[in-house]
PDB file of N, CA and C in Angstrom:
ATOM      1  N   UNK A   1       0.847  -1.187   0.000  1.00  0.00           N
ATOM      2  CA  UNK A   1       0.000   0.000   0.000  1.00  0.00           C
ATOM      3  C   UNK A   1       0.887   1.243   0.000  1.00  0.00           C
ATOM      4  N   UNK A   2       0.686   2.099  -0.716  1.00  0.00           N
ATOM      5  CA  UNK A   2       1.067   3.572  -0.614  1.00  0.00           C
ATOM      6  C   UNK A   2       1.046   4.293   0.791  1.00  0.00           C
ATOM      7  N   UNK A   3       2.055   4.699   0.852  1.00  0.00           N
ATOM      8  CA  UNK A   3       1.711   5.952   1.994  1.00  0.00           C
ATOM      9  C   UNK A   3       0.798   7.243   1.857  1.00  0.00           C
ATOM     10  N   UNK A   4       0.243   7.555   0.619  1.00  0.00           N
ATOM     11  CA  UNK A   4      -0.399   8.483   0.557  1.00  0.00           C
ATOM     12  C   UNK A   4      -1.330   8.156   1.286  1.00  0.00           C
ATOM     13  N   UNK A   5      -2.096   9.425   2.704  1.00  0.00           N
ATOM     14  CA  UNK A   5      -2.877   9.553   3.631  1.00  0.00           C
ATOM     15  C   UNK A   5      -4.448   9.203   2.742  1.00  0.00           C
ATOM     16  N   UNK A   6      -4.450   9.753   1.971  1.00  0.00           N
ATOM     17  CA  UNK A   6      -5.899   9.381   1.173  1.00  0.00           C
ATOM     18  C   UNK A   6      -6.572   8.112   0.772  1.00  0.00           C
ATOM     19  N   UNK A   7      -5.325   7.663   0.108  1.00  0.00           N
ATOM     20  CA  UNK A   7      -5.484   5.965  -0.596  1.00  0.00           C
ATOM     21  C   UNK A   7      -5.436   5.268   1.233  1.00  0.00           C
ATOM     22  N   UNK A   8      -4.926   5.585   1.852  1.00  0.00           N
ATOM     23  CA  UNK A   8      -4.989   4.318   2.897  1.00  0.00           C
ATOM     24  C   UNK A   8      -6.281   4.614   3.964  1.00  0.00           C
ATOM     25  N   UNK A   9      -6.966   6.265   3.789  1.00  0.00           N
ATOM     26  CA  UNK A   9      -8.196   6.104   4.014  1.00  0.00           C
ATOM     27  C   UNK A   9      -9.511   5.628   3.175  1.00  0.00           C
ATOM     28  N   UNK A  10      -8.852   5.760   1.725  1.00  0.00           N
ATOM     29  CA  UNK A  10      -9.771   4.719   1.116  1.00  0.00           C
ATOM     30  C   UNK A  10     -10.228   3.365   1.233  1.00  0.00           C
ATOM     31  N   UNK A  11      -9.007   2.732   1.126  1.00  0.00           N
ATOM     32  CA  UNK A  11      -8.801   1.167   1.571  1.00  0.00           C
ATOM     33  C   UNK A  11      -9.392   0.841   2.851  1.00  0.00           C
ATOM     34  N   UNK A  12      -9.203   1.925   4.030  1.00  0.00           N
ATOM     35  CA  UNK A  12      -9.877   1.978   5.084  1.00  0.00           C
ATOM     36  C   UNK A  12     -11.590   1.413   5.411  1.00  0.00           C
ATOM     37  N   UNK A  13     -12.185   2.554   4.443  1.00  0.00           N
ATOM     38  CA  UNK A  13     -13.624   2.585   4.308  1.00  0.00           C
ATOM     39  C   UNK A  13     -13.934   1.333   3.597  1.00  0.00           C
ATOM     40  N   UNK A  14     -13.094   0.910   2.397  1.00  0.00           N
ATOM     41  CA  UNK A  14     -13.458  -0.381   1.713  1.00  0.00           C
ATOM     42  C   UNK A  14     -13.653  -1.478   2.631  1.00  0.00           C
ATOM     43  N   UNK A  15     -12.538  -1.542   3.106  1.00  0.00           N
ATOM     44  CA  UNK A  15     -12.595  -3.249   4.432  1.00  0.00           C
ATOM     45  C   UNK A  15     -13.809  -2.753   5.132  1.00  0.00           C
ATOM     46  N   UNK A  16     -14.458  -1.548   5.543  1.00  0.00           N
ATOM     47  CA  UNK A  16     -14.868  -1.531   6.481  1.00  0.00           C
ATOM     48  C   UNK A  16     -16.794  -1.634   5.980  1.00  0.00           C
ATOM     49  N   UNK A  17     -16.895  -0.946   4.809  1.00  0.00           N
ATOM     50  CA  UNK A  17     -17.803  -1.017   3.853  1.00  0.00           C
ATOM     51  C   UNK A  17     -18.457  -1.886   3.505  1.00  0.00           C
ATOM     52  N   UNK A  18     -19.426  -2.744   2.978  1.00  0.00           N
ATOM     53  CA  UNK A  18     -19.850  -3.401   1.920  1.00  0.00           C
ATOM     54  C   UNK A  18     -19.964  -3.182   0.591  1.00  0.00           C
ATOM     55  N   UNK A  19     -19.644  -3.941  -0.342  1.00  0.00           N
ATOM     56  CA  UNK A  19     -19.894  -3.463  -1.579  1.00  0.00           C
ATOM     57  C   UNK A  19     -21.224  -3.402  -2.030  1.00  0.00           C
ATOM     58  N   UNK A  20     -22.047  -3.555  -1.343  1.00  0.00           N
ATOM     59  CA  UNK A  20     -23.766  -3.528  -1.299  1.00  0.00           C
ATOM     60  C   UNK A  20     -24.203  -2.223  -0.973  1.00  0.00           C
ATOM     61  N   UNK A  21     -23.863  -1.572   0.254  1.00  0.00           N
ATOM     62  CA  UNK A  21     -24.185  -0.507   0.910  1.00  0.00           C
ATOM     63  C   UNK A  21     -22.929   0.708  -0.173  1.00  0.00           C
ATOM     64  N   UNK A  22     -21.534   1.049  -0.664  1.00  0.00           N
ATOM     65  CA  UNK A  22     -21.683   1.293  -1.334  1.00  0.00           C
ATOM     66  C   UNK A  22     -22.003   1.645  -2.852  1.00  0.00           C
ATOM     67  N   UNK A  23     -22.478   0.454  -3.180  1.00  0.00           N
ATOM     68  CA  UNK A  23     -23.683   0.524  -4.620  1.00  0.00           C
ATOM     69  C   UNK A  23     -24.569   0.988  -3.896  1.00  0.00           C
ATOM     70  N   UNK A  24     -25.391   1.078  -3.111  1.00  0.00           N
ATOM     71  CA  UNK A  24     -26.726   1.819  -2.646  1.00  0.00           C
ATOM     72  C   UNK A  24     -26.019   3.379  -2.865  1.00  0.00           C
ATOM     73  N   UNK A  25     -24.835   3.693  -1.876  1.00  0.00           N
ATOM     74  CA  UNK A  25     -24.512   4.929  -1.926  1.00  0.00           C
ATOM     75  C   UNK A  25     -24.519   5.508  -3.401  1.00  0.00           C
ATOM     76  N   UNK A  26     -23.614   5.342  -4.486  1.00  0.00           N
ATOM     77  CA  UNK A  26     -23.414   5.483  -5.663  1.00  0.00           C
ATOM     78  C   UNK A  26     -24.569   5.722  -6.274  1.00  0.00           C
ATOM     79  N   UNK A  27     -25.456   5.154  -5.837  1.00  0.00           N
ATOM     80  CA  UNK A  27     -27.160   4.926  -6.869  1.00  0.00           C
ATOM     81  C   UNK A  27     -27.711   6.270  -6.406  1.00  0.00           C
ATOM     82  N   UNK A  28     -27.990   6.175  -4.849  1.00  0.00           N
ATOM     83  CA  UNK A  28     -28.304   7.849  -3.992  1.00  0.00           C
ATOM     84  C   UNK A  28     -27.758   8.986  -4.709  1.00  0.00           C
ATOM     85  N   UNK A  29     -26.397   9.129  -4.720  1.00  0.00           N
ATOM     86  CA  UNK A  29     -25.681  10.162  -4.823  1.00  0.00           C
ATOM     87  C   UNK A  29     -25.939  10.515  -6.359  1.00  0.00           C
ATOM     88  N   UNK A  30     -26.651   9.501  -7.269  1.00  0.00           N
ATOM     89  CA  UNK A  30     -26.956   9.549  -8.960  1.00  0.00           C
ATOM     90  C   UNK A  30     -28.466  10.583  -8.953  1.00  0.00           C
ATOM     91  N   UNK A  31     -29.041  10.468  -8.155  1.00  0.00           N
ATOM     92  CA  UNK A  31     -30.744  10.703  -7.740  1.00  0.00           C
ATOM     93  C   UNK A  31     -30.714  12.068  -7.510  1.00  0.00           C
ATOM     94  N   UNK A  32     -29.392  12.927  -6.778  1.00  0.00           N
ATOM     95  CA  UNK A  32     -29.328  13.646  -6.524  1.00  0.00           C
ATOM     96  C   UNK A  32     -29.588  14.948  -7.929  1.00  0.00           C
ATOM     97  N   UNK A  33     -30.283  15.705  -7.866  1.00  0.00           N
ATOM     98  CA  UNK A  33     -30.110  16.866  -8.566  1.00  0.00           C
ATOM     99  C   UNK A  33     -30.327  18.087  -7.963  1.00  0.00           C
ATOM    100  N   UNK A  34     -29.306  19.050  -7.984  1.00  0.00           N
ATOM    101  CA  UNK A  34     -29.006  20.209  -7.215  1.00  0.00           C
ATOM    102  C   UNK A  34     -29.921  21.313  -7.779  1.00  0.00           C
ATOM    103  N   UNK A  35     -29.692  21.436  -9.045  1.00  0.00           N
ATOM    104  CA  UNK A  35     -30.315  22.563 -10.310  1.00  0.00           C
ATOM    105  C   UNK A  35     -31.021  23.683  -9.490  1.00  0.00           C
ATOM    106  N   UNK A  36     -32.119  23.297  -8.827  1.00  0.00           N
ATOM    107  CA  UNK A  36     -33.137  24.310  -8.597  1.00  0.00           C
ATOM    108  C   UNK A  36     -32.167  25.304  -7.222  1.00  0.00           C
ATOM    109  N   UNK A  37     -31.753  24.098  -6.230  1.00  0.00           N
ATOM    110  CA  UNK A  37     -31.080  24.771  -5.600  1.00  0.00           C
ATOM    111  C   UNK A  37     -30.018  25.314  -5.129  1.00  0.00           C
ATOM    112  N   UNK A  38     -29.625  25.248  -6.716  1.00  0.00           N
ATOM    113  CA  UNK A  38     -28.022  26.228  -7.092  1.00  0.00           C
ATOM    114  C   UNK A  38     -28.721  27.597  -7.482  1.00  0.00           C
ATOM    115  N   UNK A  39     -29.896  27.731  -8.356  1.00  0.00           N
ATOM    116  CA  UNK A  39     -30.517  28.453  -8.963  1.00  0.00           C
ATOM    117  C   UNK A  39     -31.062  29.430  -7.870  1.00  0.00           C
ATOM    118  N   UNK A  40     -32.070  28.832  -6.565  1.00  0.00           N
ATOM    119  CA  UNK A  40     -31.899  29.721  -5.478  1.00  0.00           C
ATOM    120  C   UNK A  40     -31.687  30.218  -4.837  1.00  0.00           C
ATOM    121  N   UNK A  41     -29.736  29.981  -4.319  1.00  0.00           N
ATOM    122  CA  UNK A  41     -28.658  30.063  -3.933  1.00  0.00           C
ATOM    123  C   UNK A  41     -28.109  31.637  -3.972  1.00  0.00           C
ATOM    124  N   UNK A  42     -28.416  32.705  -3.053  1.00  0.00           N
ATOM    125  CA  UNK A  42     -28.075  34.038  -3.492  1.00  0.00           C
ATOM    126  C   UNK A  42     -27.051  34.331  -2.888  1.00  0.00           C
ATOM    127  N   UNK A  43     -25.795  33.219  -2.350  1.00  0.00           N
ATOM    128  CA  UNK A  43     -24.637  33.618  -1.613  1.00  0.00           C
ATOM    129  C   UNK A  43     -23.787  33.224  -2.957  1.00  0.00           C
ATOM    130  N   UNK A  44     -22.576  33.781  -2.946  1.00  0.00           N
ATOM    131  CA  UNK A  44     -21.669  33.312  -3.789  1.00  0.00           C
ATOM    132  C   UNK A  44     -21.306  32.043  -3.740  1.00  0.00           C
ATOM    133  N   UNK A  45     -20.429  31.063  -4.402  1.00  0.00           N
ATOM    134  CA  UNK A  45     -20.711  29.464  -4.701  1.00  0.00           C
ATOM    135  C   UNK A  45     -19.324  29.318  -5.375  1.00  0.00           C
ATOM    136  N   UNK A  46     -18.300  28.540  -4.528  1.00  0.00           N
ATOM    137  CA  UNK A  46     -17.233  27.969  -5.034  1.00  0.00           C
ATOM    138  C   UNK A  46     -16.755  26.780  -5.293  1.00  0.00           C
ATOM    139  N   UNK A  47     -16.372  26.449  -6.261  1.00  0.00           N
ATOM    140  CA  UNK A  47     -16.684  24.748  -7.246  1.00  0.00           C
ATOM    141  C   UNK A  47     -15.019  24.802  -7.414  1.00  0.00           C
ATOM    142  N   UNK A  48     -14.678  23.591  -6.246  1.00  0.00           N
ATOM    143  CA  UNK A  48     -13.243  23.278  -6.513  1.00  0.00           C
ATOM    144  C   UNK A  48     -13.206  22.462  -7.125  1.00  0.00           C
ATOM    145  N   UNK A  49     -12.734  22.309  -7.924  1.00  0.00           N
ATOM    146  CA  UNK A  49     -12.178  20.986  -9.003  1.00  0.00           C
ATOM    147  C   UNK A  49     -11.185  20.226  -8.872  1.00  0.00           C
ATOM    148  N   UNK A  50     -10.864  19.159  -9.151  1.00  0.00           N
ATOM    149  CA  UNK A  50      -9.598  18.374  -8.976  1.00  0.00           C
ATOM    150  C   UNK A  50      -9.072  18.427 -11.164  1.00  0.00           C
ATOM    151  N   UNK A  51      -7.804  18.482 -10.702  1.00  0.00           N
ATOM    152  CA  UNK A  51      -7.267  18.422 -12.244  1.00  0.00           C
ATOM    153  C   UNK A  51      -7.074  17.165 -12.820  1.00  0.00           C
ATOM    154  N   UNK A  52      -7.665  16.344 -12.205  1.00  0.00           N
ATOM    155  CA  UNK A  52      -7.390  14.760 -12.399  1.00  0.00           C
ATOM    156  C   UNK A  52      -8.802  13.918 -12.228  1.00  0.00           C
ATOM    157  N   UNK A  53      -9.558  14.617 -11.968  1.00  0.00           N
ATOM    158  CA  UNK A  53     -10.347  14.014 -11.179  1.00  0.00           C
ATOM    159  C   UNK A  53     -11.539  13.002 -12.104  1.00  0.00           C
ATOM    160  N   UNK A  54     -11.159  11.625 -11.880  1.00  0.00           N
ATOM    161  CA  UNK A  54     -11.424  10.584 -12.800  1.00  0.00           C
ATOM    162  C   UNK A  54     -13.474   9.795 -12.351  1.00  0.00           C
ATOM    163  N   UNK A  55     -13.795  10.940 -11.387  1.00  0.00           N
ATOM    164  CA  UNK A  55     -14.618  10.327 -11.211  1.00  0.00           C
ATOM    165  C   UNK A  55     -16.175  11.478 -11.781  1.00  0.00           C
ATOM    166  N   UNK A  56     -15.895  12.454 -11.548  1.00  0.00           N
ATOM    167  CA  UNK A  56     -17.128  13.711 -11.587  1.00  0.00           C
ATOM    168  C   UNK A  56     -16.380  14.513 -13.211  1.00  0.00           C
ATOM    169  N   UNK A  57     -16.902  14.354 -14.128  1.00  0.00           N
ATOM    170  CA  UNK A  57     -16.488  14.844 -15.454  1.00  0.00           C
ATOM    171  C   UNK A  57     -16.662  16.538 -16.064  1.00  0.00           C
ATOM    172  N   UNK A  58     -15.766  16.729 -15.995  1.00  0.00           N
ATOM    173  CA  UNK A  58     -15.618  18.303 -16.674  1.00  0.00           C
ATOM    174  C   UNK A  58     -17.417  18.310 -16.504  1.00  0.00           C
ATOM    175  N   UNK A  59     -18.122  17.767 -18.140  1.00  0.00           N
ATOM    176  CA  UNK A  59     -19.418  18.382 -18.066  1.00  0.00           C
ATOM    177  C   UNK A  59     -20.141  18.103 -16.972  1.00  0.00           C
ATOM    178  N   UNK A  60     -19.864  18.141 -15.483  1.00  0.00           N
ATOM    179  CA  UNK A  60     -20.804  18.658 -14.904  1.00  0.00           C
ATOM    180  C   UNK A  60     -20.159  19.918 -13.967  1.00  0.00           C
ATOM    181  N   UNK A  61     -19.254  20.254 -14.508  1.00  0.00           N
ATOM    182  CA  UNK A  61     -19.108  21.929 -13.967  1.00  0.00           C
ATOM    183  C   UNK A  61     -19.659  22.667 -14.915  1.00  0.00           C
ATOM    184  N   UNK A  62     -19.566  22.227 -16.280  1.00  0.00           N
ATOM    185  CA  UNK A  62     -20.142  22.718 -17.329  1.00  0.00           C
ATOM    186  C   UNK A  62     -21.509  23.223 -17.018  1.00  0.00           C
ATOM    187  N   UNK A  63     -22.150  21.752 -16.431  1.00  0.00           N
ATOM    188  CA  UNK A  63     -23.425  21.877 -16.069  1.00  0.00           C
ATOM    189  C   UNK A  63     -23.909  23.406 -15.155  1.00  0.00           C
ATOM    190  N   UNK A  64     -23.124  22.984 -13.798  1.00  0.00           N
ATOM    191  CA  UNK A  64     -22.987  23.794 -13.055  1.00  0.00           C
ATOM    192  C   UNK A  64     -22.883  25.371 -13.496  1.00  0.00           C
ATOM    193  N   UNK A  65     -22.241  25.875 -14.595  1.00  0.00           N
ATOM    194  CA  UNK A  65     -22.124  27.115 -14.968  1.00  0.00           C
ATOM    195  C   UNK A  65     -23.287  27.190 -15.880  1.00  0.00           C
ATOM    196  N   UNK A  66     -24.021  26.702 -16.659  1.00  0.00           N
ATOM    197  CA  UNK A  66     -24.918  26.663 -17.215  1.00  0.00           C
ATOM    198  C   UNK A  66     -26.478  26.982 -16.700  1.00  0.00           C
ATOM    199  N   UNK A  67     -25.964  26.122 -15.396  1.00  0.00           N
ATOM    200  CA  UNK A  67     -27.192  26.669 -14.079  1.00  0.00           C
ATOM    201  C   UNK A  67     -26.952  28.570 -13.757  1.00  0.00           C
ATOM    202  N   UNK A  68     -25.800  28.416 -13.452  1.00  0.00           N
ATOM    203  CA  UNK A  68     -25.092  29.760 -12.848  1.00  0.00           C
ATOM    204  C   UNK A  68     -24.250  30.171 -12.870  1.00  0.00           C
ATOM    205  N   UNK A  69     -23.934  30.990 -13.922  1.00  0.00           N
ATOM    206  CA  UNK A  69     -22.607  31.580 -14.460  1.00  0.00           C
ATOM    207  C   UNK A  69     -21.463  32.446 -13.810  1.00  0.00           C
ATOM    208  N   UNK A  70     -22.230  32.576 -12.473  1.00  0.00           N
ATOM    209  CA  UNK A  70     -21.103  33.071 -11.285  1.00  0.00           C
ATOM    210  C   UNK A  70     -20.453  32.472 -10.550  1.00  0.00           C
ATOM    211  N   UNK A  71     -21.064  31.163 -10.562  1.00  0.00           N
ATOM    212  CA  UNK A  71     -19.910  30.101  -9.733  1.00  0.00           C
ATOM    213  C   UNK A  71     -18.588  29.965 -10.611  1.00  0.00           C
ATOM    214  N   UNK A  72     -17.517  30.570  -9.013  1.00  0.00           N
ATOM    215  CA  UNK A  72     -16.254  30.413  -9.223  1.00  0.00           C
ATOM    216  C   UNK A  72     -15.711  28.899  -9.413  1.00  0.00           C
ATOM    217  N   UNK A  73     -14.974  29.021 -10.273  1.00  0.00           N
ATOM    218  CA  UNK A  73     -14.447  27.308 -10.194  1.00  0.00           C
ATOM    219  C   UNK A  73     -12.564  26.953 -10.351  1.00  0.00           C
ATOM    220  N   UNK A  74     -12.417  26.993  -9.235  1.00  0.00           N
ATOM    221  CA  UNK A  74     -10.834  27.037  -8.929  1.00  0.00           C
ATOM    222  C   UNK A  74     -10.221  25.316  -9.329  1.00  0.00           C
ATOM    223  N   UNK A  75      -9.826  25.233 -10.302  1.00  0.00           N
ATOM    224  CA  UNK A  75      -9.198  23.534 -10.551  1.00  0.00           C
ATOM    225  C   UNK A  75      -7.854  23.827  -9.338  1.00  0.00           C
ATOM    226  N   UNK A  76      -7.501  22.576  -8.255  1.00  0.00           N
ATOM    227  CA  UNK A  76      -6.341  22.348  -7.701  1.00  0.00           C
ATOM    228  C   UNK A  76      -6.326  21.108  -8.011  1.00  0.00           C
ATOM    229  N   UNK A  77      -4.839  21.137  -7.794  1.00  0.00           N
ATOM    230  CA  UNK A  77      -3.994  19.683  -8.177  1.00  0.00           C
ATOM    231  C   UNK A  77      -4.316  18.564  -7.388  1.00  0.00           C
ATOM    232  N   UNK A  78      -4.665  17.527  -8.501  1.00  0.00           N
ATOM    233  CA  UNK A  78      -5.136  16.027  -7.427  1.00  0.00           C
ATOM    234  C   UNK A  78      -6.107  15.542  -8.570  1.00  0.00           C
ATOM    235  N   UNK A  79      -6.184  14.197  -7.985  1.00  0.00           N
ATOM    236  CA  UNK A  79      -7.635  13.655  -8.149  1.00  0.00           C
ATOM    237  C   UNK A  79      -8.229  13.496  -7.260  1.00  0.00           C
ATOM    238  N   UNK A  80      -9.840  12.613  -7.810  1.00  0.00           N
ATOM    239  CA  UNK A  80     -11.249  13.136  -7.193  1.00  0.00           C
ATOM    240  C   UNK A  80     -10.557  13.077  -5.277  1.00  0.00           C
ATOM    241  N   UNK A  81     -11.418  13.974  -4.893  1.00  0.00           N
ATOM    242  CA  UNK A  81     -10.753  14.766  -2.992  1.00  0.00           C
ATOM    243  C   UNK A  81      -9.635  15.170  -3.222  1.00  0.00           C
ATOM    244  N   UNK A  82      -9.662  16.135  -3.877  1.00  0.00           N
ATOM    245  CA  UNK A  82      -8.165  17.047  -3.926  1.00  0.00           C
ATOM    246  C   UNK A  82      -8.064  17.772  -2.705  1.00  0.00           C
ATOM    247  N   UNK A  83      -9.138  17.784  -2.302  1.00  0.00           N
ATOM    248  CA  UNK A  83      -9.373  18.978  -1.082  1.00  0.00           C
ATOM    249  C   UNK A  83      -8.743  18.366  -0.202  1.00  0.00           C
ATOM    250  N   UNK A  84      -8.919  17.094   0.363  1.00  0.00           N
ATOM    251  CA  UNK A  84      -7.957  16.143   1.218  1.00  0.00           C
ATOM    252  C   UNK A  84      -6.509  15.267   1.110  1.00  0.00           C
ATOM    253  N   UNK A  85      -6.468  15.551  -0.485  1.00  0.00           N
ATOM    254  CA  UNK A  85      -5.169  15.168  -0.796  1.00  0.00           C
ATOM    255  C   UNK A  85      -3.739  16.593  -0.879  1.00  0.00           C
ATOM    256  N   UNK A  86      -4.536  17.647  -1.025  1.00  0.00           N
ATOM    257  CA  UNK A  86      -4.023  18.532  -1.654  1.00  0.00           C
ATOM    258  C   UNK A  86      -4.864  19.992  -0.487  1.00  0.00           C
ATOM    259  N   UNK A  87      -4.568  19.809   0.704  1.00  0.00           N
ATOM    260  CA  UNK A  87      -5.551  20.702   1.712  1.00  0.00           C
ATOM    261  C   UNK A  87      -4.989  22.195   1.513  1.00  0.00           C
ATOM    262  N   UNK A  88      -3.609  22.132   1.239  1.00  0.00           N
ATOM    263  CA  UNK A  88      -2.943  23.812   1.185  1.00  0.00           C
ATOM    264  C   UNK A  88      -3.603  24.394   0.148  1.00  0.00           C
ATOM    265  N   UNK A  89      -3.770  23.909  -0.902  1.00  0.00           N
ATOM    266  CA  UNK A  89      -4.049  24.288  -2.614  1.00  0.00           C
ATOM    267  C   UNK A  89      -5.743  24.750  -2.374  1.00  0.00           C
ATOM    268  N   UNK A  90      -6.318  23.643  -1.388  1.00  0.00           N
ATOM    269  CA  UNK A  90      -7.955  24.058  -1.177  1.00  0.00           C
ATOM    270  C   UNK A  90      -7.738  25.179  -0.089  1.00  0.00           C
ATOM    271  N   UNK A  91      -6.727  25.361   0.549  1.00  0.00           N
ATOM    272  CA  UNK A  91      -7.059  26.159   1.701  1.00  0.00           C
ATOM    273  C   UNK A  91      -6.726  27.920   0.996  1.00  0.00           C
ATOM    274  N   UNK A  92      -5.864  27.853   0.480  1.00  0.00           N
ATOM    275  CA  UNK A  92      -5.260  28.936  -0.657  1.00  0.00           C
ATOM    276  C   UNK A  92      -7.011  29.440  -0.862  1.00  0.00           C
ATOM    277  N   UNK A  93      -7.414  28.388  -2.121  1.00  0.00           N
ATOM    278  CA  UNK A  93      -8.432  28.913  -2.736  1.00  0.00           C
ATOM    279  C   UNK A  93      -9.770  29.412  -1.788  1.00  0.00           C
ATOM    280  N   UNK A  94      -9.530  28.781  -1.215  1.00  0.00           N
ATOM    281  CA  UNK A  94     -11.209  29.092  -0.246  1.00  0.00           C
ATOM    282  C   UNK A  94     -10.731  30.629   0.208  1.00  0.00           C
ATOM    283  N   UNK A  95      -9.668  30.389   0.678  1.00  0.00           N
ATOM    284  CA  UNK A  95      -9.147  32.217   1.615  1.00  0.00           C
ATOM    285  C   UNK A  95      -9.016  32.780   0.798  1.00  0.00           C
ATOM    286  N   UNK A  96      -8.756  32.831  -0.460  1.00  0.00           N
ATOM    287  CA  UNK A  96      -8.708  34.097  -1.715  1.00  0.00           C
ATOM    288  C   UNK A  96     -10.094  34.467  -1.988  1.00  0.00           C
ATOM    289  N   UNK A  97     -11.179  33.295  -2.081  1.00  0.00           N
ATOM    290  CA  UNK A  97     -12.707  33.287  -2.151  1.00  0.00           C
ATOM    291  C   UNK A  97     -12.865  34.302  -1.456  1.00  0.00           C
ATOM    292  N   UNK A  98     -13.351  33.832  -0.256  1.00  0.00           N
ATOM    293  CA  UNK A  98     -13.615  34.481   0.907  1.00  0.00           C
ATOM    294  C   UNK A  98     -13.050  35.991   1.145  1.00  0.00           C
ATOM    295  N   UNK A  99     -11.844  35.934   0.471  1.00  0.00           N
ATOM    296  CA  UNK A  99     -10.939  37.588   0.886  1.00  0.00           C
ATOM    297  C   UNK A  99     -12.116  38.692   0.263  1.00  0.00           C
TER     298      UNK A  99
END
């Protein structure tokens, strides 16, 4: 196993997981549609991206700007949880947001 902190909390959740319960998750998280309430959303809205990220595909930031053309969308380095692989790069962006 890798030492990267991420992959060995992945592997983590797997042993600990079922592959039943997450296929249920995966199916949930498909059901989900945000649309209306990105659309009602009158605070500003920041969409970090991973530059790798092999699981959530470009077109649905696409999507996302299509809903609302003011969401910021900062790509940092990583794949999918860059935010936890890569916390300085998310922490950067959120505090420049926010500034």
């Amino acid at each position: 196993m890798r030492s990267d902190p991420f992959r060995q909390a992945k592997s983590e959740t797997w042993r600990r997981i079922s592959a039943r319960v997450l296929a249920k998750r995966v199916r949930e998280v498909m059901k989900v549609d945000a649309r209306e309430a990105l659309r009602a959303c009158r605070q500003p809205v920041l969409y970090l991206a991973a530059s790798r990220d092999g699981i959530v595909p470009r077109r649905c930031i696409d999507e996302i700007l299509s809903v609302r053309s003011s969401v910021k969308v900062v790509t940092i380095e990583g794949e999918h949880f860059a935010m936890y692989a890569n916390p300085q790069a998310a922490a950067r962006a959120i505090t420049a947001f926010i500034s």
